[in-house]
N, C-alpha and C. Protein backbone atom coordinates (compact mmCIF):
# COMPACT_ATOMS: atom_id res chain seq x y z
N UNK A 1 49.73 75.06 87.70
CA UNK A 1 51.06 75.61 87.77
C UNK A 1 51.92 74.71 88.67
N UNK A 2 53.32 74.40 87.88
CA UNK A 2 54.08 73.82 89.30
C UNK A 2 54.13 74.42 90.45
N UNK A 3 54.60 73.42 91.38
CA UNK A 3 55.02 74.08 92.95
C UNK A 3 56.03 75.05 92.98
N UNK A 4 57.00 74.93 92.24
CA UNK A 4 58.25 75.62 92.22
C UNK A 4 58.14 76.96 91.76
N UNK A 5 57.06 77.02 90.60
CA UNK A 5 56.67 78.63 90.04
C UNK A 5 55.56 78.74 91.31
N UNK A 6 54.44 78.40 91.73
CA UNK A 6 53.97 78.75 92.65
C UNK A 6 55.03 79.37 94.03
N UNK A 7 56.07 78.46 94.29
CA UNK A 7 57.43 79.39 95.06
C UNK A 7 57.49 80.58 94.82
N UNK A 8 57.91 80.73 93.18
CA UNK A 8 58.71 82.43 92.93
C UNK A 8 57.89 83.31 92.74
N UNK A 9 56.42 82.86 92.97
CA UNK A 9 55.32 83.94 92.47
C UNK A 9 54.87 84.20 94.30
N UNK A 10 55.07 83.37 95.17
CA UNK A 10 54.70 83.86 96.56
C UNK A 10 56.25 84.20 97.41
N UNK A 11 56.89 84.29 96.28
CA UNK A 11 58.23 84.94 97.34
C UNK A 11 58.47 86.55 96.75
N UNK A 12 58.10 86.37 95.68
CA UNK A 12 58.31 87.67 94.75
C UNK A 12 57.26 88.30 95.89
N UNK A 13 56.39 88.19 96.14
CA UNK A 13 55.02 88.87 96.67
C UNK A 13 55.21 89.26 97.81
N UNK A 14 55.93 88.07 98.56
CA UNK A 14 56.36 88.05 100.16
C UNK A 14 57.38 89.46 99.89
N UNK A 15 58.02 89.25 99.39
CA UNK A 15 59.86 90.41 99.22
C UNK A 15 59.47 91.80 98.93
N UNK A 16 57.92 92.03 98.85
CA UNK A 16 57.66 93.17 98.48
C UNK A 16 57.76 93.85 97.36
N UNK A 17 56.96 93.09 96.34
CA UNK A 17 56.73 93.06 94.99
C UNK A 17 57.00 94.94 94.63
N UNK A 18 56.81 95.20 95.42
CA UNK A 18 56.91 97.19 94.78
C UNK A 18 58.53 97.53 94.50
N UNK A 19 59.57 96.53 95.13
CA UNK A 19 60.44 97.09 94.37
C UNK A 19 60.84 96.35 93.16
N UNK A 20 60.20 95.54 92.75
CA UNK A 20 60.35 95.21 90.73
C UNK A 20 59.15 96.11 90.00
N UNK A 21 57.72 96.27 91.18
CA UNK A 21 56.93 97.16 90.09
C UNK A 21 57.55 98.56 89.97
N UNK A 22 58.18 99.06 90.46
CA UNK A 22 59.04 100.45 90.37
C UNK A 22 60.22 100.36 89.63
N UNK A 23 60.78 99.24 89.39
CA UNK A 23 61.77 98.84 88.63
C UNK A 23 60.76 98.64 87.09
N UNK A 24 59.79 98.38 86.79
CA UNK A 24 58.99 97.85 85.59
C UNK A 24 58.41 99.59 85.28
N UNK A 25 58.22 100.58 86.41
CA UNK A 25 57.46 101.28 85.90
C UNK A 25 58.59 102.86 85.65
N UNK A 26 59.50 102.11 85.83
CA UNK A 26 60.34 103.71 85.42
C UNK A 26 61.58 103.42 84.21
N UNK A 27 60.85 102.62 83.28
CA UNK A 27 61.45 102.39 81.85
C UNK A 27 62.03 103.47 81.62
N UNK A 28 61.71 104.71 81.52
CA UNK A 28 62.19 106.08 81.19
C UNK A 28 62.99 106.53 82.84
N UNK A 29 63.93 106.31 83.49
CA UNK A 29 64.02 106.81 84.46
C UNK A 29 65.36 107.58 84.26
N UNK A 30 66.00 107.90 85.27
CA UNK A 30 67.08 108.83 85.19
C UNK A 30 67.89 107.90 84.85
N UNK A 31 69.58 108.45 84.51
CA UNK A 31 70.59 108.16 84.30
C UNK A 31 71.38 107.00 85.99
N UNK A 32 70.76 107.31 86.72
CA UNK A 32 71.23 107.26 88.22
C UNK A 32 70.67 105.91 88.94
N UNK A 33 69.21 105.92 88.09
CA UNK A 33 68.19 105.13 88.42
C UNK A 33 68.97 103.80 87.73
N UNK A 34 68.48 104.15 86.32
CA UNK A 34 68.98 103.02 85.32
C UNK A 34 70.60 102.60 85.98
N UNK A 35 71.39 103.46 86.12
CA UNK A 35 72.98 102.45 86.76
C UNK A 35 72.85 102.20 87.74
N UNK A 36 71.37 102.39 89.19
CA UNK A 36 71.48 101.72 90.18
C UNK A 36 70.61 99.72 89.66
N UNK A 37 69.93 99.94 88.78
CA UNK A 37 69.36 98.97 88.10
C UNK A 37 70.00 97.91 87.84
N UNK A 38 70.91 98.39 86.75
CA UNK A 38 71.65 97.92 86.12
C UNK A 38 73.27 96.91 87.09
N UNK A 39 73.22 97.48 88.03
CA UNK A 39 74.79 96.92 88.86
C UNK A 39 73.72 96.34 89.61
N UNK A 40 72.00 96.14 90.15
CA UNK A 40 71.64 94.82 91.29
C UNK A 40 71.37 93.80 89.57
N UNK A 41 71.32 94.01 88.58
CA UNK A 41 71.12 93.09 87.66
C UNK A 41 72.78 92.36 87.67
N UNK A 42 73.90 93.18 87.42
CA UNK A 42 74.98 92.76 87.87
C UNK A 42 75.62 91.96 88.58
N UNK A 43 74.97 92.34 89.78
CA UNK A 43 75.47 91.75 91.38
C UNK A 43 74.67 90.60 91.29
N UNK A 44 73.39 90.29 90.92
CA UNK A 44 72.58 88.94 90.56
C UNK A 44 73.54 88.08 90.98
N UNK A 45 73.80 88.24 89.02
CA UNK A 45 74.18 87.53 88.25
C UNK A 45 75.47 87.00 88.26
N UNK A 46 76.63 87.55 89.07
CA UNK A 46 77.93 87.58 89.00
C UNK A 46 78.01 86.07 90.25
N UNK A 47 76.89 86.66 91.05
CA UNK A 47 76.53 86.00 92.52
C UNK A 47 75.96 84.59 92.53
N UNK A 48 74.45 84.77 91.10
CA UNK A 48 74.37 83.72 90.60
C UNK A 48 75.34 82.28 90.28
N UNK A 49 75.99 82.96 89.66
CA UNK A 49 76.91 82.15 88.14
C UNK A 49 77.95 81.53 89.35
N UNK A 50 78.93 82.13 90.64
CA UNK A 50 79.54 81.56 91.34
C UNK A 50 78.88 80.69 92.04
N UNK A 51 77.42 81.06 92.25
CA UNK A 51 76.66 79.81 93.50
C UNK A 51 76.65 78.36 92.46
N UNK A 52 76.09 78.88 91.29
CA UNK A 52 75.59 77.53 90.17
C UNK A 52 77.41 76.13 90.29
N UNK A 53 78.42 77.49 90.34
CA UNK A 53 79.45 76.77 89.97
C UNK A 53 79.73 75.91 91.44
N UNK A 54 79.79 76.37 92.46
CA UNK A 54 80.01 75.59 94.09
C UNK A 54 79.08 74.60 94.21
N UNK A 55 77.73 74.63 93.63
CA UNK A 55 76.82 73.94 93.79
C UNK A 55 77.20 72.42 92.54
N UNK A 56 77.52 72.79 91.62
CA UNK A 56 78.17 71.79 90.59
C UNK A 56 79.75 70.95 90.98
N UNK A 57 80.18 72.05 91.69
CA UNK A 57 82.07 71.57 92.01
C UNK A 57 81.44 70.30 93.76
N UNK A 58 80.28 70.47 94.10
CA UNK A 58 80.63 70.20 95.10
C UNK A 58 78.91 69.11 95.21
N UNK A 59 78.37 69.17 94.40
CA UNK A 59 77.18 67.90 94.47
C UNK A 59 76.91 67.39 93.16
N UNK A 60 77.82 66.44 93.32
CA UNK A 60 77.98 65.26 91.69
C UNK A 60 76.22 64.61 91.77
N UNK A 61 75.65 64.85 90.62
CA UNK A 61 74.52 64.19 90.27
C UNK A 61 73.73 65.27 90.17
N UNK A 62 73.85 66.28 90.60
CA UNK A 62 72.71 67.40 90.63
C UNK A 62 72.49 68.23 89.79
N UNK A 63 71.12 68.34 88.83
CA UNK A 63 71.10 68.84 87.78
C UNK A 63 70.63 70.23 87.61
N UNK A 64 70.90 71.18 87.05
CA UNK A 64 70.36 72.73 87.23
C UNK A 64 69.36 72.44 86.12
N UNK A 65 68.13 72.81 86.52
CA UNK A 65 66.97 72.43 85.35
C UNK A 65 66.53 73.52 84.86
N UNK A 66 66.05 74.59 85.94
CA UNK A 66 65.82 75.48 85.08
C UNK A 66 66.37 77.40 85.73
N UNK A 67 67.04 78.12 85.15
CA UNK A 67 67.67 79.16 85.95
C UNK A 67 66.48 80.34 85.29
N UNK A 68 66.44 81.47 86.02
CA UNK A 68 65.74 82.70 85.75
C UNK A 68 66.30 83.93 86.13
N UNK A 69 66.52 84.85 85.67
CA UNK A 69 67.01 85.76 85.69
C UNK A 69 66.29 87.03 85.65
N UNK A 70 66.03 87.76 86.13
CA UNK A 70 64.82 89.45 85.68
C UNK A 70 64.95 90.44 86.96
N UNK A 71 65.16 91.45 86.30
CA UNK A 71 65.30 93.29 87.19
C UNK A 71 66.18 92.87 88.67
N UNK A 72 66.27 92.87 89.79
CA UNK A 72 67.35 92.71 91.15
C UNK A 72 67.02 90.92 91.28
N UNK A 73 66.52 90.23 91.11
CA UNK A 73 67.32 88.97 91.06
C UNK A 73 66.91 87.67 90.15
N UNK A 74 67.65 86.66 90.44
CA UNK A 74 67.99 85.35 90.20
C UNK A 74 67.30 84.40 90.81
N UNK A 75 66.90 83.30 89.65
CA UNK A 75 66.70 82.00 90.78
C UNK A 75 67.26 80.71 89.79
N UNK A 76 67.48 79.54 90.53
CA UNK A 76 67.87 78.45 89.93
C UNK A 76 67.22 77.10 90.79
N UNK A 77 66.84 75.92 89.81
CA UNK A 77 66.33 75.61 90.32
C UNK A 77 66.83 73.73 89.65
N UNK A 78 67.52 73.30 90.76
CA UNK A 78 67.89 71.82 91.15
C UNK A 78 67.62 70.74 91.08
N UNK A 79 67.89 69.46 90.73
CA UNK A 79 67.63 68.61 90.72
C UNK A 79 68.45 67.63 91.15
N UNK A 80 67.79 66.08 91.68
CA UNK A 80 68.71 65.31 91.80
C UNK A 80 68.14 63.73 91.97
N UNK A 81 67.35 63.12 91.22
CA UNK A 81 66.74 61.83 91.46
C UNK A 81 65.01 62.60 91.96
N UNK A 82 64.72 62.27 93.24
CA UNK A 82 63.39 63.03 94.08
C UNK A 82 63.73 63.91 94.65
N UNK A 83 65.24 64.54 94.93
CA UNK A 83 65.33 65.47 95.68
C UNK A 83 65.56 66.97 94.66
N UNK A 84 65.22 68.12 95.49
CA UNK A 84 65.28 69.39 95.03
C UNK A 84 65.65 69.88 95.89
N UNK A 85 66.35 71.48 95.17
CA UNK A 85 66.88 72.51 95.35
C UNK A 85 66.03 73.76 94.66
N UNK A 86 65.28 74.72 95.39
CA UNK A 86 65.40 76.16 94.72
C UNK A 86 65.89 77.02 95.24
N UNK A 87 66.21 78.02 94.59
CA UNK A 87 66.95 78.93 94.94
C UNK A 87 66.74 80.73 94.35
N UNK A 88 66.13 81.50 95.31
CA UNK A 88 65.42 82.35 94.79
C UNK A 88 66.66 83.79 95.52
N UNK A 89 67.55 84.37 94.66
CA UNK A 89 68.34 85.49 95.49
C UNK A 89 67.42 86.88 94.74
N UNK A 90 67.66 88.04 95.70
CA UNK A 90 67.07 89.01 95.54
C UNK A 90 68.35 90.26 96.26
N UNK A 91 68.47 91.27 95.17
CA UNK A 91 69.42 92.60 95.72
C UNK A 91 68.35 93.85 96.11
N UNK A 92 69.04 94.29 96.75
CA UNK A 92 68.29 95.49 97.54
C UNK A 92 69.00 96.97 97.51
N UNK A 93 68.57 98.06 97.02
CA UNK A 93 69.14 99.17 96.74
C UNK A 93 70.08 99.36 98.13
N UNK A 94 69.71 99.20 100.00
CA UNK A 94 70.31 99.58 100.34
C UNK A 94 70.16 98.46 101.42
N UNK A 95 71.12 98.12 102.43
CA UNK A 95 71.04 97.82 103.41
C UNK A 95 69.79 97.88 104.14
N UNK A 96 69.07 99.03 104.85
CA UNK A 96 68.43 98.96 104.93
C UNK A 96 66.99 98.64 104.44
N UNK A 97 66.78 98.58 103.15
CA UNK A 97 65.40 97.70 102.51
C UNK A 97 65.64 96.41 101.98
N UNK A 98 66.95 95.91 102.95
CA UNK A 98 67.28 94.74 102.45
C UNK A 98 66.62 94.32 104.22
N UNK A 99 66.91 94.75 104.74
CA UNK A 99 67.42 94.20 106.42
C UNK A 99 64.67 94.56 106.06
N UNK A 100 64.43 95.41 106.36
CA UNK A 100 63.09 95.48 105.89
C UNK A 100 62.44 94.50 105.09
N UNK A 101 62.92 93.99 103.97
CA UNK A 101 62.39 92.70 103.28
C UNK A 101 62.52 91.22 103.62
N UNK A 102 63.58 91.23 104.66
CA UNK A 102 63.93 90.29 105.13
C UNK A 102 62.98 90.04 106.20
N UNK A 103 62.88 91.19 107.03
CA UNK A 103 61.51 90.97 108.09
C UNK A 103 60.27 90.89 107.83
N UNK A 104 60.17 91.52 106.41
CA UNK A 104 58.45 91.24 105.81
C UNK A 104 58.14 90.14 105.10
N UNK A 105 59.22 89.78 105.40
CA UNK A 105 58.63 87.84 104.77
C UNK A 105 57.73 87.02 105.13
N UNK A 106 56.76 86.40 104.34
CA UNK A 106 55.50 85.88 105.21
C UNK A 106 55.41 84.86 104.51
N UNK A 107 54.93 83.88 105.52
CA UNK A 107 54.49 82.70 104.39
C UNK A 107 53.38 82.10 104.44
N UNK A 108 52.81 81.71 103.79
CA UNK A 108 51.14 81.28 103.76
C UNK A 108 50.74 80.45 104.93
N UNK A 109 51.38 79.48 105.18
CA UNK A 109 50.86 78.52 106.30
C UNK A 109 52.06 78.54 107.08
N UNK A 110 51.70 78.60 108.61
CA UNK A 110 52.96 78.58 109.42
C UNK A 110 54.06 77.44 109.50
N UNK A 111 55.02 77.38 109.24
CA UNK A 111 56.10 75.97 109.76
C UNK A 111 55.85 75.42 110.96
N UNK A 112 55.94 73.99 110.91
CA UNK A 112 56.20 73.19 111.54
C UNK A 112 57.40 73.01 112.86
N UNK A 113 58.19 74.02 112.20
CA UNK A 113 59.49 74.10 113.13
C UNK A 113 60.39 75.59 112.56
N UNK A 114 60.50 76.48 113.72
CA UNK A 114 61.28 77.32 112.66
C UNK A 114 62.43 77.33 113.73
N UNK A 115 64.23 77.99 113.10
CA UNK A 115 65.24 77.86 114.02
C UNK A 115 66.55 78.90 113.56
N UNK A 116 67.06 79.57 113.78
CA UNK A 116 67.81 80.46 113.60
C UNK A 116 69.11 79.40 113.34
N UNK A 117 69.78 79.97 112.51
CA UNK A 117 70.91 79.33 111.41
C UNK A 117 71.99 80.12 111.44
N UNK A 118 72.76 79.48 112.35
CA UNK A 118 74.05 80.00 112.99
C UNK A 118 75.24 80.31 111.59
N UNK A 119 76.04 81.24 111.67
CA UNK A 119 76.94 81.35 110.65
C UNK A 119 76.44 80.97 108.93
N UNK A 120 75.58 81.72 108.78
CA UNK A 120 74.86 81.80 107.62
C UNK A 120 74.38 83.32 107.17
N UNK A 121 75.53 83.78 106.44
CA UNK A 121 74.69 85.60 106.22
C UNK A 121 74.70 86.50 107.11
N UNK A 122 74.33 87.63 107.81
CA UNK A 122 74.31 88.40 108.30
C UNK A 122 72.84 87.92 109.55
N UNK A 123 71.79 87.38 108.90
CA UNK A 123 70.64 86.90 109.32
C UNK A 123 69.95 85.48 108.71
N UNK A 124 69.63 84.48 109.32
CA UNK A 124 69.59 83.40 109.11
C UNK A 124 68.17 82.55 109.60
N UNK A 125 67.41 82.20 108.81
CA UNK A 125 66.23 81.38 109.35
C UNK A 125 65.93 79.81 108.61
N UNK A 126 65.62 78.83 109.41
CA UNK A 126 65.60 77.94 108.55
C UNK A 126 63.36 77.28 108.98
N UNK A 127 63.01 76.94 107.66
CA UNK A 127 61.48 76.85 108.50
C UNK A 127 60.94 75.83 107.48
N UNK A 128 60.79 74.75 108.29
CA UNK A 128 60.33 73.38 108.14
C UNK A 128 59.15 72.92 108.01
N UNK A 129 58.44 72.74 106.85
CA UNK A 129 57.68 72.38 106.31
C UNK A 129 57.02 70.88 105.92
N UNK A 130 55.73 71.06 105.87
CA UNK A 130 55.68 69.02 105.73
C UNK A 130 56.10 69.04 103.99
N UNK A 131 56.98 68.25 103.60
CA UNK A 131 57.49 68.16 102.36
C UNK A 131 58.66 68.91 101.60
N UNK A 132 58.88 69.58 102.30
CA UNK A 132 59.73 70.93 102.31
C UNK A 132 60.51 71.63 103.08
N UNK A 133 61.37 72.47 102.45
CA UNK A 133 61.87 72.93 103.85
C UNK A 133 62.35 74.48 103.40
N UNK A 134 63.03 75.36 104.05
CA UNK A 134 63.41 76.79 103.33
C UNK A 134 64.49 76.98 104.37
N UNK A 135 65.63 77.82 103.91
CA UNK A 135 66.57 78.40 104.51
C UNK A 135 66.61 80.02 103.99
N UNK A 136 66.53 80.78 104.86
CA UNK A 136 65.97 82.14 104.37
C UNK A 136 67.75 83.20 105.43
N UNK A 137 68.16 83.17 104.20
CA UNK A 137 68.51 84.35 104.88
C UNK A 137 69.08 85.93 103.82
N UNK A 138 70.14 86.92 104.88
CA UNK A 138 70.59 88.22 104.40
C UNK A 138 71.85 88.35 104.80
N UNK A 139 72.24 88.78 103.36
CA UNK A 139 73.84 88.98 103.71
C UNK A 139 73.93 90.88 102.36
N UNK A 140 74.77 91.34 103.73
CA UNK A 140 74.58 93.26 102.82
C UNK A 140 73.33 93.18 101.99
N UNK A 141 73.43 93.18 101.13
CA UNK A 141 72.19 94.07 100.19
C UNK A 141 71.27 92.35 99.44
N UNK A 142 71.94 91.36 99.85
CA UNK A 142 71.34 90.10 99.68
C UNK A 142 70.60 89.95 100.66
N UNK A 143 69.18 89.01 99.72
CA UNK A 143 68.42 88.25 100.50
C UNK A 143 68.19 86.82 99.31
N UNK A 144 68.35 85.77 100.49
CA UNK A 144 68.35 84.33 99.14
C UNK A 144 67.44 83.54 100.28
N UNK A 145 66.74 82.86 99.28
CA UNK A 145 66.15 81.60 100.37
C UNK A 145 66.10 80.40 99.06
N UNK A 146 66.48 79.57 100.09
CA UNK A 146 66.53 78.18 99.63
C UNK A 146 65.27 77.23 100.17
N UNK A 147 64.77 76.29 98.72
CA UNK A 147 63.18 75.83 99.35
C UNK A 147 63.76 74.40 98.86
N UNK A 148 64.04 73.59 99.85
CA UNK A 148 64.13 72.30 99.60
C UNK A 148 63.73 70.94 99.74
N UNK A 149 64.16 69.65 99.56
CA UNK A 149 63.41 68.68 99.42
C UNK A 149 63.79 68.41 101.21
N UNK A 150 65.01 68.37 101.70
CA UNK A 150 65.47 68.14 103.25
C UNK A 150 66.03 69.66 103.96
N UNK A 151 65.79 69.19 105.40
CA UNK A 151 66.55 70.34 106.20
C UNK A 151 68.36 70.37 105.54
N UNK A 152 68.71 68.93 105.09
CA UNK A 152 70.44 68.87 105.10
C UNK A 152 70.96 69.81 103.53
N UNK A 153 69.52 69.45 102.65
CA UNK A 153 70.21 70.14 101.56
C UNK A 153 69.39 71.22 101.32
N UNK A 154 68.80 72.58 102.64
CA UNK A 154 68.39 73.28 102.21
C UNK A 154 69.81 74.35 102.99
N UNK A 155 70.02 73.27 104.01
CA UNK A 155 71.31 74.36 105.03
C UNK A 155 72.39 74.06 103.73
N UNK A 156 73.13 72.75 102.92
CA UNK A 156 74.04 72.73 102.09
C UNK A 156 74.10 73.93 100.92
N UNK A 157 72.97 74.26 100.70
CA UNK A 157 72.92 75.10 99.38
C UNK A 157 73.02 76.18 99.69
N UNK A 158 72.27 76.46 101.02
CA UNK A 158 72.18 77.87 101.46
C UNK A 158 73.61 78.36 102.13
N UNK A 159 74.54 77.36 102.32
CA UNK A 159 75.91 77.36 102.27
C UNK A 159 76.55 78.26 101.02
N UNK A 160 76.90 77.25 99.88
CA UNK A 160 76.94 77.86 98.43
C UNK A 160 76.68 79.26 98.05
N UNK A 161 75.68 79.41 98.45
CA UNK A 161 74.97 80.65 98.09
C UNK A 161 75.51 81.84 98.94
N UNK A 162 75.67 81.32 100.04
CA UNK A 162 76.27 82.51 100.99
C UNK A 162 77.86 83.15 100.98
N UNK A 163 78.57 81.49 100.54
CA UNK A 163 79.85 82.24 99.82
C UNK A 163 80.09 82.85 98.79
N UNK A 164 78.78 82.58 97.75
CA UNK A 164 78.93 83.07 96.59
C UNK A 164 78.78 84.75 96.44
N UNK A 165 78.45 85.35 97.77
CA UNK A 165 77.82 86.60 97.87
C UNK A 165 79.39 87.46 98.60
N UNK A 166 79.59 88.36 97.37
CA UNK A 166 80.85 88.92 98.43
C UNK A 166 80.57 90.52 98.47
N UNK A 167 80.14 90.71 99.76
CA UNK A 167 79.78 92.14 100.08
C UNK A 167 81.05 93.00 100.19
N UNK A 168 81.12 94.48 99.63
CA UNK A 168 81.94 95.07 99.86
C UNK A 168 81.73 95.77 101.04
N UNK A 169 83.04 96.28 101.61
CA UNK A 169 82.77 96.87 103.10
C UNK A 169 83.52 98.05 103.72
């Protein structure tokens, strides 16, 4: 398996995989359920489609290779010569199991360097990896992390992404 699906299969896991298996297992659910469903499939995507566009208006050469879409979020995933971009966003029914998923994030082997990421989201981590790098943060009912080839274009994207998110208030 690539590295990059190996990413969305240990972030999905990290984010607390029970809220897509509860999303997968209430096919038949209420009226209430299905339109809370239906508007984080919404909010994705709306959130998506503006990051893809800042990320295109504003890094000439960089190619979107492959995007994914399924139940509360999005990912897209970058290119540019040897360097990469992924980009994995996730919605959260409420504030609070957003601000909860954000703290249950784990990652297999510890970073090399980790550092709090000033004016980025509501909550901001950036954690440095040999080969890699991630910018993890939460903004309202968002959580996005960016897994990249440098620290410069994991803070640049995770830029993008953060304007692309407009919380109501």
């Amino acid at each position: 398996m690539k590295m990059h699906t190996w990413f969305k299969v240990v972030v999905i896991i990290a984010l607390g995989c029970s809220a897509c298996l509860s999303i997968i297992a209430s096919q038949a659910e209420d009226p209430n359920k299905r339109a809370q469903r239906e508007h984080a499939q919404r909010e994705v995507e709306k959130c998506a489609q503006r990051a893809v566009q800042k990320v295109r208006d504003n890094e000439p050469g960089w190619k979107l290779e492959k995007r994914f879409r399924a139940f509360n979020y999005a990912s897209n995933d970058w290119k540019k010569d040897d360097e990469f971009a992924d980009s994995f966003h996730q919605f959260y029914e409420t504030i609070e199991k957003t601000k909860e998923g954000f703290r249950n994030f784990a990652t297999q082997v510890g970073p090399i360097k980790t550092e709090s990421v000033p004016n980025l989201g509501d909550d901001a981590v950036l954690l440095v990896f040999p080969g890699h790098t991630y910018v993890r943060f939460r903004k309202g009912q968002h959580i996005v992390i960016i897994r990249a080839s440098s620290v410069a274009i994991a803070k640049r994207f995770a830029k993008y992404y953060d304007e692309s998110i407009v919380v109501d208030k």
